[in-house]
Protein backbone atom coordinates (compact mmCIF):
# COMPACT_ATOMS: atom_id res chain seq x y z
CA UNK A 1 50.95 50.04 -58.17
CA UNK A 2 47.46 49.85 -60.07
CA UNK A 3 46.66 52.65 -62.34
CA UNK A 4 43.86 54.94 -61.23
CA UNK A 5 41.10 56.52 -63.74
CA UNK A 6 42.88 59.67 -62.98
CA UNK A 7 45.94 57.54 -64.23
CA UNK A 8 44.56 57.06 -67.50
CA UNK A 9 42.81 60.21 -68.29
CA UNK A 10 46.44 61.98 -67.95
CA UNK A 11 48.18 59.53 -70.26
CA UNK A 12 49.84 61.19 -73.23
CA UNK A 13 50.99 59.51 -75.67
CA UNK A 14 53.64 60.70 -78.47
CA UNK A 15 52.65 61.21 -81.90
CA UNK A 16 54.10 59.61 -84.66
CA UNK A 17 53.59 59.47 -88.35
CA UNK A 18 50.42 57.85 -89.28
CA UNK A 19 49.64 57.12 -85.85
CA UNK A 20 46.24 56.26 -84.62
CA UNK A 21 43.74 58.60 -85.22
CA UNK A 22 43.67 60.61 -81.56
CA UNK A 23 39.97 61.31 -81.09
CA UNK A 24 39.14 57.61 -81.51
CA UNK A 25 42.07 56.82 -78.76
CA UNK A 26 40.59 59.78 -76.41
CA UNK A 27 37.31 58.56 -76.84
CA UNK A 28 38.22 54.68 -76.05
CA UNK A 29 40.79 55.41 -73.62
CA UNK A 30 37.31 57.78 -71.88
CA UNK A 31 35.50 54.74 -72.44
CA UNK A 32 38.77 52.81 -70.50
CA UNK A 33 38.49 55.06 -67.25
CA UNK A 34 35.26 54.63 -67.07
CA UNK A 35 34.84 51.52 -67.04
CA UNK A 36 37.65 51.04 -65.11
CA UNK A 37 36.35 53.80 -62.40
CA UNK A 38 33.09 51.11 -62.53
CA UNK A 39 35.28 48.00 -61.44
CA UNK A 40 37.10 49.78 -59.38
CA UNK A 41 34.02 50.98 -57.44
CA UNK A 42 32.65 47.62 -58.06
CA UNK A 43 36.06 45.90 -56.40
CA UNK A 44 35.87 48.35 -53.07
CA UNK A 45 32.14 47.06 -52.71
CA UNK A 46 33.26 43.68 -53.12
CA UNK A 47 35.79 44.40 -50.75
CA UNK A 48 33.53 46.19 -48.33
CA UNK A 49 31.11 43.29 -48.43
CA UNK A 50 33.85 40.57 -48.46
CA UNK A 51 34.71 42.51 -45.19
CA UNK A 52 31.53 42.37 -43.76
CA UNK A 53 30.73 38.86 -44.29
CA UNK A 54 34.00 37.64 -42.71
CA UNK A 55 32.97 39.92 -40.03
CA UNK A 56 29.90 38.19 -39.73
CA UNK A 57 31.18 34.58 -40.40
CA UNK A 58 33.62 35.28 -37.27
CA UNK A 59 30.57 36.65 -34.92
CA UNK A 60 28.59 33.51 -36.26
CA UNK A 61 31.52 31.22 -35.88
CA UNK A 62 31.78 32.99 -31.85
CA UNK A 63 28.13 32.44 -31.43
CA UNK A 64 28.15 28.79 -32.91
CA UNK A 65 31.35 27.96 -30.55
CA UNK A 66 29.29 29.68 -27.70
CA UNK A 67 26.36 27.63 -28.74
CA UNK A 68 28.42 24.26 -28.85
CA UNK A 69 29.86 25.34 -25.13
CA UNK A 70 26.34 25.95 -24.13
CA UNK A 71 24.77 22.71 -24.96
CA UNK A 72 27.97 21.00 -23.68
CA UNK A 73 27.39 22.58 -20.24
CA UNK A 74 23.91 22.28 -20.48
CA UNK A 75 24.29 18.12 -21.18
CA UNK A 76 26.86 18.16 -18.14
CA UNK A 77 24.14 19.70 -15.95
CA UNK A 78 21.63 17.52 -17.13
CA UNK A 79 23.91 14.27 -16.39
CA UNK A 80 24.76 15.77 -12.82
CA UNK A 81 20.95 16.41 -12.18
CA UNK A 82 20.28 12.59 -13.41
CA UNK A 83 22.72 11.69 -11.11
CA UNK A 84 21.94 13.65 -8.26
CA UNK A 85 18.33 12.47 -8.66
CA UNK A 86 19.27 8.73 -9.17
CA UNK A 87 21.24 9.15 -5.66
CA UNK A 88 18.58 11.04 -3.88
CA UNK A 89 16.16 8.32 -5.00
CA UNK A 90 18.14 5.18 -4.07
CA UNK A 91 18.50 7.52 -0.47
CA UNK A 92 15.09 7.88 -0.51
CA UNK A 93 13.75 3.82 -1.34
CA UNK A 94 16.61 3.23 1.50
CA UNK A 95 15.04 5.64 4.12
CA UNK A 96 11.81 4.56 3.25
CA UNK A 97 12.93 0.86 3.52
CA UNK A 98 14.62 1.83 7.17
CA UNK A 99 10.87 3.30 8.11
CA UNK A 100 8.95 0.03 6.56
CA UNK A 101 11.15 -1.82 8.46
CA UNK A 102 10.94 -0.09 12.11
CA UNK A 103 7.20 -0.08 11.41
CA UNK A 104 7.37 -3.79 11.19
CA UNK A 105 9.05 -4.65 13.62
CA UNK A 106 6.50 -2.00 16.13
CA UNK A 107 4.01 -3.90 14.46
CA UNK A 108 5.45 -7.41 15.05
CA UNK A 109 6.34 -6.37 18.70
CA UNK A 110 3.05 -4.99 19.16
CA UNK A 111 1.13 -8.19 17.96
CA UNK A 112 3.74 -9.83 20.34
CA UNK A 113 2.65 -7.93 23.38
CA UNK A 114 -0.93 -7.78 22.73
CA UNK A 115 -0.98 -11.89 21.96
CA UNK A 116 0.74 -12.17 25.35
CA UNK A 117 -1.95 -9.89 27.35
CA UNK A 118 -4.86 -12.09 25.36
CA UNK A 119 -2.68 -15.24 26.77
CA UNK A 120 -3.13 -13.56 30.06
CA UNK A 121 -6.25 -12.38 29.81
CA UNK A 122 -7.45 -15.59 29.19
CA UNK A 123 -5.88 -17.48 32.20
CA UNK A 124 -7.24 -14.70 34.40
CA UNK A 125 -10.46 -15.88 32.90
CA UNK A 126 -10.63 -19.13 33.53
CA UNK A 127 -9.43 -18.92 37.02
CA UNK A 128 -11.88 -16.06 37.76
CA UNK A 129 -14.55 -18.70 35.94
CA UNK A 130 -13.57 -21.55 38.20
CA UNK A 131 -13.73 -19.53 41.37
CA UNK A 132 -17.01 -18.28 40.31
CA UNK A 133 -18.18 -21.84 39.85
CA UNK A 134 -16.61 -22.73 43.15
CA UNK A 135 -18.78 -20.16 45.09
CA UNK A 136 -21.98 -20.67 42.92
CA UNK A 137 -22.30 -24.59 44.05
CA UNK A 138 -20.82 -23.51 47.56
CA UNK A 139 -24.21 -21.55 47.61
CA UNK A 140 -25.89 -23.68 46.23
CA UNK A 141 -24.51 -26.21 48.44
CA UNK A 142 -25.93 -24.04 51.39
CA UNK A 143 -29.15 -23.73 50.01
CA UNK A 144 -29.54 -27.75 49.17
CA UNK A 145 -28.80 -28.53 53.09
CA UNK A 146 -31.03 -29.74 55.43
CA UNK A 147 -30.68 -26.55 57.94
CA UNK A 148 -33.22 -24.92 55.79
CA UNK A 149 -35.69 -27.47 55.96
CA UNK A 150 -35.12 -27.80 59.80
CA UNK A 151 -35.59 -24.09 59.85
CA UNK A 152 -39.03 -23.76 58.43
CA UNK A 153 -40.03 -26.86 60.48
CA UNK A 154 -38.83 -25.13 64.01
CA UNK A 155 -41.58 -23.83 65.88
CA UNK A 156 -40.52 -21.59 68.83
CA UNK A 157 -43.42 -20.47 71.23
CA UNK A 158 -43.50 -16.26 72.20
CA UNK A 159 -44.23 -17.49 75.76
CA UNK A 160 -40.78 -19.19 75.81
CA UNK A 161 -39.13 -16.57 74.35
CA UNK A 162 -40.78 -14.47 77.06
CA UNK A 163 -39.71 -16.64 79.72
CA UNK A 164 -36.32 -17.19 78.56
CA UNK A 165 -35.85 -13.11 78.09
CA UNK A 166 -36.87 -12.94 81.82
CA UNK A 167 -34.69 -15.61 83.05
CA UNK A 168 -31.68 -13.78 81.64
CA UNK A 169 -32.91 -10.29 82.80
């Protein structure tokens, strides 16, 4: 067990003949506890501060562990974002390539249906143009005869048509 400054102020020693002179031995072993009462002191500070830096040391070392766990779970999160958003994009280019392909095909079936009704619309034209021309010279077939000429040339008197009307009557 370590001596104490109470310890050393207590000490007695025996006398002998021509000892040590025992005011000089009071006075240094006064000068002893004190000192010794100082590193004492000194060594429970040191102690008390030793203390509270491992105490601290073990919070930092939780919060650094804590830390490392943080930015590991963080990095996981970030990979399963990244690959959450590469999935959700290749979902997306393939939904949009499903619409770009429906609208092509509309498109192309469209174009189909429409070239088919201009097809149509065409032969409807010329037969509609060919029976028109077939009526215009029929008319004008009518006109170019010879009844019209005999027409204006034909002369009818009112007293025939007076005696015919009474004939009949």
């Amino acid at each position: 067990m370590a001596l104490s400054p109470l310890d050393i102020h207590n000490k007695e020693f025996s006398s002998k003949f021509r000892g040590y002179n025992e005011d000089e031995v009071n006075e240094f072993l006064e000068q002893i506890m004190k000192d010794y009462e100082n590193v004492l002191e000194e060594n429970k500070e040191l102690k008390n501060s030793l203390k509270q830096s491992s105490e601290q040391v073990t919070h930092f070392n939780s919060i650094e562990q804590t830390l490392q766990s943080s930015i590991l779970i963080a990095q996981e999160a970030a990979e399963d974002v990244r690959r959450n958003s590469m999935k959700e994009s290749k979902l997306i280019v393939k939904e949009a390539e499903k619409n770009a392909d429906r609208i092509v095909n509309e498109a192309l079936s469209r174009a189909r249906k429409i070239s088919m009704e201009i097809e149509d619309l065409k032969k409807q034209s010329k037969v509609f143009r060919n029976r028109f021309r077939m009526l215009i010279e029929a008319q004008l077939d009518l006109v170019q005869t010879d009844d019209w000429d005999n027409l204006l040339e034909y002369k009818m008197d009112a007293e025939r048509l007076d005696a015919l009307a009474e004939e009949e009557a």
